[in-house]
Protein backbone atom coordinates (compact mmCIF):
# COMPACT_ATOMS: atom_id res chain seq x y z
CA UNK A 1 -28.65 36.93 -30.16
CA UNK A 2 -31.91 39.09 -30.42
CA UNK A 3 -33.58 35.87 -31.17
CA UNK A 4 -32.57 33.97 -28.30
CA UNK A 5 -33.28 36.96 -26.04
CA UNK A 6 -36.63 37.05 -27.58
CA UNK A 7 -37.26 33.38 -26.78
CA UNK A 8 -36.38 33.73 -23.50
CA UNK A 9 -38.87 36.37 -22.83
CA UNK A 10 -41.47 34.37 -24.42
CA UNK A 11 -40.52 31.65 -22.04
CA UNK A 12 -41.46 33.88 -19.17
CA UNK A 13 -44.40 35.12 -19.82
CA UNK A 14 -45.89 31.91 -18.16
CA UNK A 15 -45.41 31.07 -14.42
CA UNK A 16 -43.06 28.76 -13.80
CA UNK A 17 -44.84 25.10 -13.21
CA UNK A 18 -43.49 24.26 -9.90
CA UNK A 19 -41.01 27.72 -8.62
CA UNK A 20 -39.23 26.60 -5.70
CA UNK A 21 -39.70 28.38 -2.25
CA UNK A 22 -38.35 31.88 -2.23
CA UNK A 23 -36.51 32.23 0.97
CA UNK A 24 -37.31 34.64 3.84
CA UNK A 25 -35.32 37.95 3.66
CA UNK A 26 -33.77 39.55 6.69
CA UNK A 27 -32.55 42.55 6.57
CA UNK A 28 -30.59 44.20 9.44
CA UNK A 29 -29.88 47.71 9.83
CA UNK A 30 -26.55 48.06 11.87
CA UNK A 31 -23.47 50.35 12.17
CA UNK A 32 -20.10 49.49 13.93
CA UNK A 33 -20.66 52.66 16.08
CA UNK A 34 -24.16 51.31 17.64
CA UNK A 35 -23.72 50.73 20.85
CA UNK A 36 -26.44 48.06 21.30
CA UNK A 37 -26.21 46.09 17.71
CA UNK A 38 -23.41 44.01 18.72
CA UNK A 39 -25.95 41.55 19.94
CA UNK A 40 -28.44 41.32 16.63
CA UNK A 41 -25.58 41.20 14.46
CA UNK A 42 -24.15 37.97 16.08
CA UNK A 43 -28.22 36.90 16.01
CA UNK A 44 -28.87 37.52 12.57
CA UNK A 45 -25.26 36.26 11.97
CA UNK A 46 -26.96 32.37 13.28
CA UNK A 47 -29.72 32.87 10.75
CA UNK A 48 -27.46 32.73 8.08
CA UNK A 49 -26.99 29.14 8.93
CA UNK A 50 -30.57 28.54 8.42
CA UNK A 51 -32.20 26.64 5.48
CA UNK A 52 -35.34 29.38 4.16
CA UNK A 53 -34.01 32.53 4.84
CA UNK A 54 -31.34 34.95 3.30
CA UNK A 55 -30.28 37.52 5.79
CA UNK A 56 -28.53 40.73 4.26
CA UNK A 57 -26.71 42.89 6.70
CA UNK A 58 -26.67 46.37 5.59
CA UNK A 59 -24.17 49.40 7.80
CA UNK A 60 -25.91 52.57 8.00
CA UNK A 61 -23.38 55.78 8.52
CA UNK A 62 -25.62 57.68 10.50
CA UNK A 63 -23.76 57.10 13.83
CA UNK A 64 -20.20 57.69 12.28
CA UNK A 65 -20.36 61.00 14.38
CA UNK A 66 -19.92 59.25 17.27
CA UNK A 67 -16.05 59.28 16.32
CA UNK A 68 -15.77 55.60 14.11
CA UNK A 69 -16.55 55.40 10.95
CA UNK A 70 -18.33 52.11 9.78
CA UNK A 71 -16.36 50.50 7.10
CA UNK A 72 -18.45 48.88 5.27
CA UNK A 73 -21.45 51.93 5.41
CA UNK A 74 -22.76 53.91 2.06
CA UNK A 75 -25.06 56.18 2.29
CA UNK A 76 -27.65 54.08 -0.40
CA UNK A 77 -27.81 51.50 2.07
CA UNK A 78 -29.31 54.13 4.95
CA UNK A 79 -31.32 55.50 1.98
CA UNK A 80 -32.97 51.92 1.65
CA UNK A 81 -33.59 51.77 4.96
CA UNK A 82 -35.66 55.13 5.00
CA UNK A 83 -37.62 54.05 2.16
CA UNK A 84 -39.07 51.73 5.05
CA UNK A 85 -39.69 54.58 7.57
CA UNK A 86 -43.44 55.30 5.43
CA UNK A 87 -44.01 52.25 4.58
CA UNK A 88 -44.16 50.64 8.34
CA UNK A 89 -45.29 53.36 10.24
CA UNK A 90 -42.08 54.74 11.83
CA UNK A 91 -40.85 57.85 12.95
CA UNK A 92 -37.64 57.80 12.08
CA UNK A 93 -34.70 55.02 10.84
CA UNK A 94 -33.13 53.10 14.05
CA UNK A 95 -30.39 50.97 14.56
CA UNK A 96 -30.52 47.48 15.42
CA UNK A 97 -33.52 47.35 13.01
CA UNK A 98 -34.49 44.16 11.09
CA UNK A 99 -36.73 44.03 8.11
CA UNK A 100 -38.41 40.92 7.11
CA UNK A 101 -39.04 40.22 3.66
CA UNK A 102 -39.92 44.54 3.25
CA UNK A 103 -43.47 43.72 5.01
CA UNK A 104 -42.72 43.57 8.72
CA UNK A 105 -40.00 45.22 11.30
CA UNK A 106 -38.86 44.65 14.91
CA UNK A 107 -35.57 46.11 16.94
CA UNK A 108 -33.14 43.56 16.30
CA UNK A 109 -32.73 42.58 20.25
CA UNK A 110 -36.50 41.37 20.18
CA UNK A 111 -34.99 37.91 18.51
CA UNK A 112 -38.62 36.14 19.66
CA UNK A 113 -40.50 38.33 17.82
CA UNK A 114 -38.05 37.97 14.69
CA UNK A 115 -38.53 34.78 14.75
CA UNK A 116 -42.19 35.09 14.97
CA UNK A 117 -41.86 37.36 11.80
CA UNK A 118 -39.85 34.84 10.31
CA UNK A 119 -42.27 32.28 10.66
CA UNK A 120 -45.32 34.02 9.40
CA UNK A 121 -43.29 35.26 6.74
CA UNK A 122 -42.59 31.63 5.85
CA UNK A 123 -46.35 30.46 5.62
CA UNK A 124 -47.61 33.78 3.70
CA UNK A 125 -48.71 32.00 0.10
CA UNK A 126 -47.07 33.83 -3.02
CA UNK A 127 -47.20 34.18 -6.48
CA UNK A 128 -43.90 35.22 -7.59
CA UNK A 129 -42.33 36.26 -10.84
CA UNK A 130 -39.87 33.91 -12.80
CA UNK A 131 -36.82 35.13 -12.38
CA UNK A 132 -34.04 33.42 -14.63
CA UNK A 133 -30.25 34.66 -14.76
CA UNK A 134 -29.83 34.51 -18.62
CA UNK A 135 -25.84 35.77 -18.33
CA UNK A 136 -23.76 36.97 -16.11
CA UNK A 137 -24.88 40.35 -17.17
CA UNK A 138 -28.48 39.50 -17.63
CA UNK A 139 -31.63 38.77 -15.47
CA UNK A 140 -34.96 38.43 -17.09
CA UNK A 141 -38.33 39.08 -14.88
CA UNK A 142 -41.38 37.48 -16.29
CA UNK A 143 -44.87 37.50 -16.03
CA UNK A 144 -47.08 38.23 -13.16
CA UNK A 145 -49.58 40.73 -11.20
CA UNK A 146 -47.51 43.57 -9.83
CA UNK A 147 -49.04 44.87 -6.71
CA UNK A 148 -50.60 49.00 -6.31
CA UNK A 149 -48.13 51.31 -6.86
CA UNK A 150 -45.96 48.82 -9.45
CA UNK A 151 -43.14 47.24 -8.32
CA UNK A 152 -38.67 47.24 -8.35
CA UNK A 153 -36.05 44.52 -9.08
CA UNK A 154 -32.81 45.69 -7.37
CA UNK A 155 -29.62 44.09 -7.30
CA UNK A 156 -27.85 42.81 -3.84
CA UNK A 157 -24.23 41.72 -3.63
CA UNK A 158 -22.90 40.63 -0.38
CA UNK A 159 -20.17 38.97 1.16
CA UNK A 160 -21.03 35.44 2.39
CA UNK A 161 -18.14 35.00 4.45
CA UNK A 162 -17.98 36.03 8.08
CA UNK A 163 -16.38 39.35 8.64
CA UNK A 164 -14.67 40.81 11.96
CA UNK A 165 -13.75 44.39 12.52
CA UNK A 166 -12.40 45.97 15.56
CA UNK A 167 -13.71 49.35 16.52
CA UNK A 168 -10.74 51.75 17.73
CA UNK A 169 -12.59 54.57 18.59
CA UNK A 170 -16.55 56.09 19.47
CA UNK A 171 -18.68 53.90 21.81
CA UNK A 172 -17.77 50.16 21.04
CA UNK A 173 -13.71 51.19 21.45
CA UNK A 174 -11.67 47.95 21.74
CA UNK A 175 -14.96 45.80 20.61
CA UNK A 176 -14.56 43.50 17.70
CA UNK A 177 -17.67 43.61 16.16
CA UNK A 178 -18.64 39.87 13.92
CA UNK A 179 -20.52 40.67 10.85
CA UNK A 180 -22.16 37.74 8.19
CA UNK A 181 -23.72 38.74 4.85
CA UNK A 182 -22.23 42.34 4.79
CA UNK A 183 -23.87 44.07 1.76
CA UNK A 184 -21.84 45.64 -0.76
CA UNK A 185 -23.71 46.94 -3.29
CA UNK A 186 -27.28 47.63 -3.87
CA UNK A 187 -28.46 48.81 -6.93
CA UNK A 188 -31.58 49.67 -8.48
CA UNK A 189 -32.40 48.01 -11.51
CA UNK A 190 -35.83 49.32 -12.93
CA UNK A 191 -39.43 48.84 -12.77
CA UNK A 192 -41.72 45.75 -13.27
CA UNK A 193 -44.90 46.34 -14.28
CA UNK A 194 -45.90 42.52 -14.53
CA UNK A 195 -44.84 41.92 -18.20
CA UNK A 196 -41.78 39.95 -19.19
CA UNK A 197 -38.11 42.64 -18.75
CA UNK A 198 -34.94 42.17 -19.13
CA UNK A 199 -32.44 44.03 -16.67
CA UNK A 200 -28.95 44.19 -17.74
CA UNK A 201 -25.92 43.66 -14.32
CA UNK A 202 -23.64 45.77 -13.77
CA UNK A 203 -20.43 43.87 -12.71
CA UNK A 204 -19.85 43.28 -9.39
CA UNK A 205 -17.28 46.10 -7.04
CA UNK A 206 -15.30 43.13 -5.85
CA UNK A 207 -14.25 39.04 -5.87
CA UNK A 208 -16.24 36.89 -3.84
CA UNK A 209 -19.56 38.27 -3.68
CA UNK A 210 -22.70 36.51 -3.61
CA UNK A 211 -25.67 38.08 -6.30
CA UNK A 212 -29.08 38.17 -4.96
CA UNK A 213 -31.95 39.37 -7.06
CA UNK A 214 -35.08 40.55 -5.61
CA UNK A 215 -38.72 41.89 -6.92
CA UNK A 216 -40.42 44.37 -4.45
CA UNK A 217 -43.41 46.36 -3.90
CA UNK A 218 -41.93 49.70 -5.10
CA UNK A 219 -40.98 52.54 -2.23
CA UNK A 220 -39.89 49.57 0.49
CA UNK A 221 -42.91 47.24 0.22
CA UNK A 222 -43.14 43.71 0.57
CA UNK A 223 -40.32 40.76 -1.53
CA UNK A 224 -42.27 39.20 -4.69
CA UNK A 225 -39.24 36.99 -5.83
CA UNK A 226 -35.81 36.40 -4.68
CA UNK A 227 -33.56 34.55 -7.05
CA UNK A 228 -29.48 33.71 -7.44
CA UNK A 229 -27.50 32.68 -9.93
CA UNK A 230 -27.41 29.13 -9.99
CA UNK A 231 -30.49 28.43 -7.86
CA UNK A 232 -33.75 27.29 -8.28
CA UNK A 233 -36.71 29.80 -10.00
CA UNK A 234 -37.98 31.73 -6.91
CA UNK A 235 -34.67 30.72 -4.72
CA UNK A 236 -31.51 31.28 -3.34
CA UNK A 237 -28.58 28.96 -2.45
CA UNK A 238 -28.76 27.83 0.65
């Protein structure tokens, strides 16, 4: 077993030959008790659909003052989100907010500039890490050049399928609100400091999640790699 783990290591401390294209990440930054995210949510709910990106929608419980309280909120996903605030030149976290690929950010009812994000986001060259799923409680990062300030791998698991939840109380009362790629769990996994690591997973919290892997400029900097079990070095499933 050491062996074989020791192989695989080896493997990756070369780029891969020919990586496939990582897809674009979208985050969006949404709670059930926004009054105004009812709109990017169904938005970034049609980008789902799309070949080249991977949008993750992450509840923030911020607003669950208001009188509802978001069901699918924890507070590590608003912590992500203010790991952002420094690193784009905010003031403060916001909701509808959508992140693209940790580098750029636009209110998610400004859908033309979102997709103008997307595309350049698309077109930026990269040089990502292999990333290789070795078991289901394994994922090895290989070789690369980390950028200043070193880098994270964190592990995403969301729910693929569509999701609708009806808000009884606070500002959307009587509003079913349609949610796609809810987040579940996000989880820290270590550094990468460019040299071949293994990261041991942690199960997942429930059946029927997707597993996303991603390599980011530490502190909520830009994606390096985004990879999925069962996908292509450097990809998700579509």
């Amino acid at each position: 077993m050491r062996r074989a783990a020791l192989i695989s290591l080896v493997l990756l401390a070369a780029p891969a030959a020919a990586a496939a294209k990582a897809p674009v990440v979208v985050e969006l930054y949404t709670a059930q008790g926004c009054a105004s995210c009812g709109e990017a949510n169904a938005f970034v709910g049609k980008l789902a659909d799309r070949p080249g990106l991977l949008p993750l929608t992450f509840s923030v419980d911020y607003w669950d003052y208001l009188g509802w309280a978001d069901t699918f909120a924890k507070p590590e996903f608003a912590q992500r989100q203010k790991a952002y605030v420094a690193r784009l030149a905010l003031r403060e976290p916001y909701t509808p907010q959508v992140v693209i690929d940790g580098h750029a950010q636009a209110a998610g009812q400004q859908t033309d500039r979102i997709e103008a994000l997307v595309r350049d986001a698309a077109r930026a060259r990269r040089d990502p890490p292999d990333v290789r799923f070795i078991t289901a409680r394994r994922v090895d990062v290989g070789f690369g050049a980390p950028p200043h300030g070193g880098a994270e791998v964190w592990l995403v698991r969301y729910d693929p399928r569509e999701r609708d939840v009806e808000v009884k109380t606070g500002d959307n009362r009587g509003q079913t609100i349609a949610h796609k790629n809810v987040v579940r769990q996000v989880q820290r996994l270590g550094a990468w400091k460019g040299r071949p690591t293994a990261y041991r997973l942690t199960p997942p919290p429930e059946d029927g999640l997707s597993t996303v892997v991603l390599v980011q400029a530490a502190q909520g900097g830009r994606v390096l790699a985004v990879a999925q079990p069962g996908a292509p070095a450097g990809a998700a499933k579509p």
